[in-house]
Each structure stands twice: as structure tokens, then as C-alpha cells.
Protein backbone atom coordinates (compact mmCIF):
# COMPACT_ATOMS: atom_id res chain seq x y z
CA UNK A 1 0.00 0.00 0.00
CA UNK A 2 1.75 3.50 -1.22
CA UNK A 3 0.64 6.40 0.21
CA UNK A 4 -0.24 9.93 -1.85
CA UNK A 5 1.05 11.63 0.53
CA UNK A 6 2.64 12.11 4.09
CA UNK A 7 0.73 14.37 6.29
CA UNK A 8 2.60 16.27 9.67
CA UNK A 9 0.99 15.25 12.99
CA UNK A 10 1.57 17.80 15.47
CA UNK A 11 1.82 16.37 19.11
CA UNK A 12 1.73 17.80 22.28
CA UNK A 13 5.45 16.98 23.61
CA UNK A 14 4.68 14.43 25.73
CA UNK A 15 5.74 11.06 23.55
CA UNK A 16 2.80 9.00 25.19
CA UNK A 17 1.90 6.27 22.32
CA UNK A 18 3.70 3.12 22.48
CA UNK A 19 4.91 1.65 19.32
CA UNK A 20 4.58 -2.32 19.49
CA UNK A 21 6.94 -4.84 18.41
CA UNK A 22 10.57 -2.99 19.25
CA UNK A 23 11.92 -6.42 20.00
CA UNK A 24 11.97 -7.59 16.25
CA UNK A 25 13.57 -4.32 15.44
CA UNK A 26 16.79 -4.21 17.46
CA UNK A 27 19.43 -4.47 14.74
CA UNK A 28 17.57 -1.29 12.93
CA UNK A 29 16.86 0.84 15.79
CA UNK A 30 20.92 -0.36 17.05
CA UNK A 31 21.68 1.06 13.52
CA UNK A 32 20.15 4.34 13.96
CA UNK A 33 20.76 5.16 17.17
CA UNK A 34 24.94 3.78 16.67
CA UNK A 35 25.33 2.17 20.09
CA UNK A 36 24.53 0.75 23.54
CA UNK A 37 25.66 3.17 25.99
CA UNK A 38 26.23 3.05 29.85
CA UNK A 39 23.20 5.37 30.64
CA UNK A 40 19.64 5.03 28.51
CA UNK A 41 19.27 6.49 25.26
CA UNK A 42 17.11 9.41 24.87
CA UNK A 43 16.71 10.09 21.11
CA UNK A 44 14.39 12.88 19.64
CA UNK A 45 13.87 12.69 15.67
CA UNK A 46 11.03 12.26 13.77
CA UNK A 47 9.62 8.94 12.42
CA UNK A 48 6.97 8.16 10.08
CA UNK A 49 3.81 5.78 10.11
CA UNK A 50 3.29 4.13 6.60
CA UNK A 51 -0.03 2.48 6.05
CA UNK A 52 0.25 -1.37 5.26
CA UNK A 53 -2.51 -3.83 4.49
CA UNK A 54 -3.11 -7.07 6.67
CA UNK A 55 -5.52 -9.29 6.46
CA UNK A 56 -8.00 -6.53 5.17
CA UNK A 57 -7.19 -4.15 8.04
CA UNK A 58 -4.67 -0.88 7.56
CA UNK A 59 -1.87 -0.73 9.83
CA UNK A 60 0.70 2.17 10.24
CA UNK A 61 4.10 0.81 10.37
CA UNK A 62 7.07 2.78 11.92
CA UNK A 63 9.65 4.03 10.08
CA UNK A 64 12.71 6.13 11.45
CA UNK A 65 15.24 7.03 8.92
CA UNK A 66 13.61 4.60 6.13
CA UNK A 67 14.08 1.70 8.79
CA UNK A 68 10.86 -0.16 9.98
CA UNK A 69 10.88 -0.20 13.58
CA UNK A 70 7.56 -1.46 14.84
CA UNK A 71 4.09 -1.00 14.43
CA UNK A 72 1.59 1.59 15.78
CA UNK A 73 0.00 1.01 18.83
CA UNK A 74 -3.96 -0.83 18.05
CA UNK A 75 -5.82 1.62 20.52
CA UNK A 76 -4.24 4.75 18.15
CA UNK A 77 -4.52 2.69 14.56
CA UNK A 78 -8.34 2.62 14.91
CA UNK A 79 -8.09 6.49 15.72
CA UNK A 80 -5.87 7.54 12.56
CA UNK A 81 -7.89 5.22 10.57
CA UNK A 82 -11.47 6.71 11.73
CA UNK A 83 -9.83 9.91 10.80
CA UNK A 84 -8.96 9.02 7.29
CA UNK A 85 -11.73 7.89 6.44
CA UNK A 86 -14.01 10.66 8.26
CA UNK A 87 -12.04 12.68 6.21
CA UNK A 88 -11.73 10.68 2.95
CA UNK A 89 -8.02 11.29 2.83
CA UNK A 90 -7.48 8.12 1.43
CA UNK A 91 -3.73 6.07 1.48
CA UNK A 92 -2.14 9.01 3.36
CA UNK A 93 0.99 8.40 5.79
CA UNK A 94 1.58 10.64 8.89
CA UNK A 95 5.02 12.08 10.04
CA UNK A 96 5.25 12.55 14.10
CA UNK A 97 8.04 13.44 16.25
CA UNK A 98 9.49 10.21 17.68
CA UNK A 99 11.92 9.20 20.50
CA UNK A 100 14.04 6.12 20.94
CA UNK A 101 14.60 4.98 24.46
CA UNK A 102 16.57 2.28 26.23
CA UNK A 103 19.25 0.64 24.95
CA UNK A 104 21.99 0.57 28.11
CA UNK A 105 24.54 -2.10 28.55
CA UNK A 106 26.43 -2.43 31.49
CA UNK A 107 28.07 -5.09 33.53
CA UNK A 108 25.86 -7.58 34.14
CA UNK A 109 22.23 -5.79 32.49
CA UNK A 110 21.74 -4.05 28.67
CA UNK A 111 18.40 -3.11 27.81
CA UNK A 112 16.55 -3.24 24.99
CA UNK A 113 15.23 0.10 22.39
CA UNK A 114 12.36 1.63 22.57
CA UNK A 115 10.16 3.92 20.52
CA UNK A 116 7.67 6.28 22.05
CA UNK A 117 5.54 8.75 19.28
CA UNK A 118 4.59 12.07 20.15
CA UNK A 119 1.19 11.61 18.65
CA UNK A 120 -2.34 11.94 20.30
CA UNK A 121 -5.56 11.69 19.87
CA UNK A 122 -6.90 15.31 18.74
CA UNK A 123 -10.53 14.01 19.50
CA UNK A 124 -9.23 13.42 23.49
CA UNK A 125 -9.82 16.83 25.51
């Protein structure tokens, strides 16, 4: 599924939607971030969620630097897809600010990446 365009999702700077499935990503996030450090990683930069079709149902995968790094959260794909088609947008993607967390390693413990989006529900008050 190709989208006709990429739309900007403005957040509120709080990075509160999870994206699922980090785990399988480790080697790409690893590659964009460069390396495990000592303390937890703390990366701003922006990421962007790429519609993809599964068994009939859109979901928005995560992309950082043309890597795929998980999927959108379920709870916030039924909200961006309610949206596009509220608003007959059509195949649209969105672009969000995005942080990568995690990834320490130190004696004896290293922790896994994560990604947290900066993207919320404009409908929630």
C-alpha cells in the first residue's frame, strides 16, 4: 500500500503512544541510534507511520530514517484510521516526532530500544 502523501501530525510533547513490536527491530533501531551506551538512550527525531494492508485491516508501520521499527499502537490505529476515512483522505501516511529509548549495557544488564511517538488523539480533551 503507497501512500499519496505524508501528512505532519503535530503532538503535544509528551511522547505517550507506544509503538509495538521494538523487539523484532533491534538491529535497525541499534543502527540508527549507533550504540549501547552506559546510561539510557534518549533520542528525539522524527519517524513516520506508513499504512500497510493485513488481512483486510490498515496498519501504520514505523519508520525512522527509512528503517521499519515497529508498528503503531492498536488503541491509536483505529483512531488515525477513523480519521482518514471521516475525512476521505485516502492512502495518506503521517510524520510525528518520535523518541528512541533504552538501549543501556552495562556489567551484568543491557536493555533493549524503545520507541515512544509524540502523537495523540486530537478528538481526546
Amino acid at each position: 500500500m503507497v501512500a499519496s502523501r505524508v501528512l505532519p501530525w503535530d503532538g503535544d510533547g509528551e511522547f505517550e503512544t507506544q509503538v509495538e513490536g521494538e523487539s523484532l527491530y533491534q538491529v535497525a533501531l541499534l543502527s540508527i541510534v549507533g550504540e549501547k551506551t552506559e546510561e539510557s538512550q534518549e533520542l528525539e527525531t522524527r519517524a513516520l507511520l506508513a499504512p500497510e494492508e493485513f488481512n483486510g485491516r490498515r496498519l501504520y508501520a514505523v519508520k525512522i530514517e527509512g528503517k521499519k521499527v515497529g508498528y503503531l499502537e492498536s488503541a491509536m490505529t483505529v483512531v488515525l484510521n477513523d480519521l482518514v476515512e471521516r475525512n476521505d483522505l485516502g492512502v495518506v501516511a503521517f510524520e510525528v516526532d518520535a523518541m528512541i529509548t533504552g538501549g543501556w549495557k552495562r556489567e551484568g544488564s543491557e536493555g533493549m530500544f524503545g520507541v515512544v511517538l509524540d502523537l495523540v488523539d486530537e478528538d481526546d480533551d
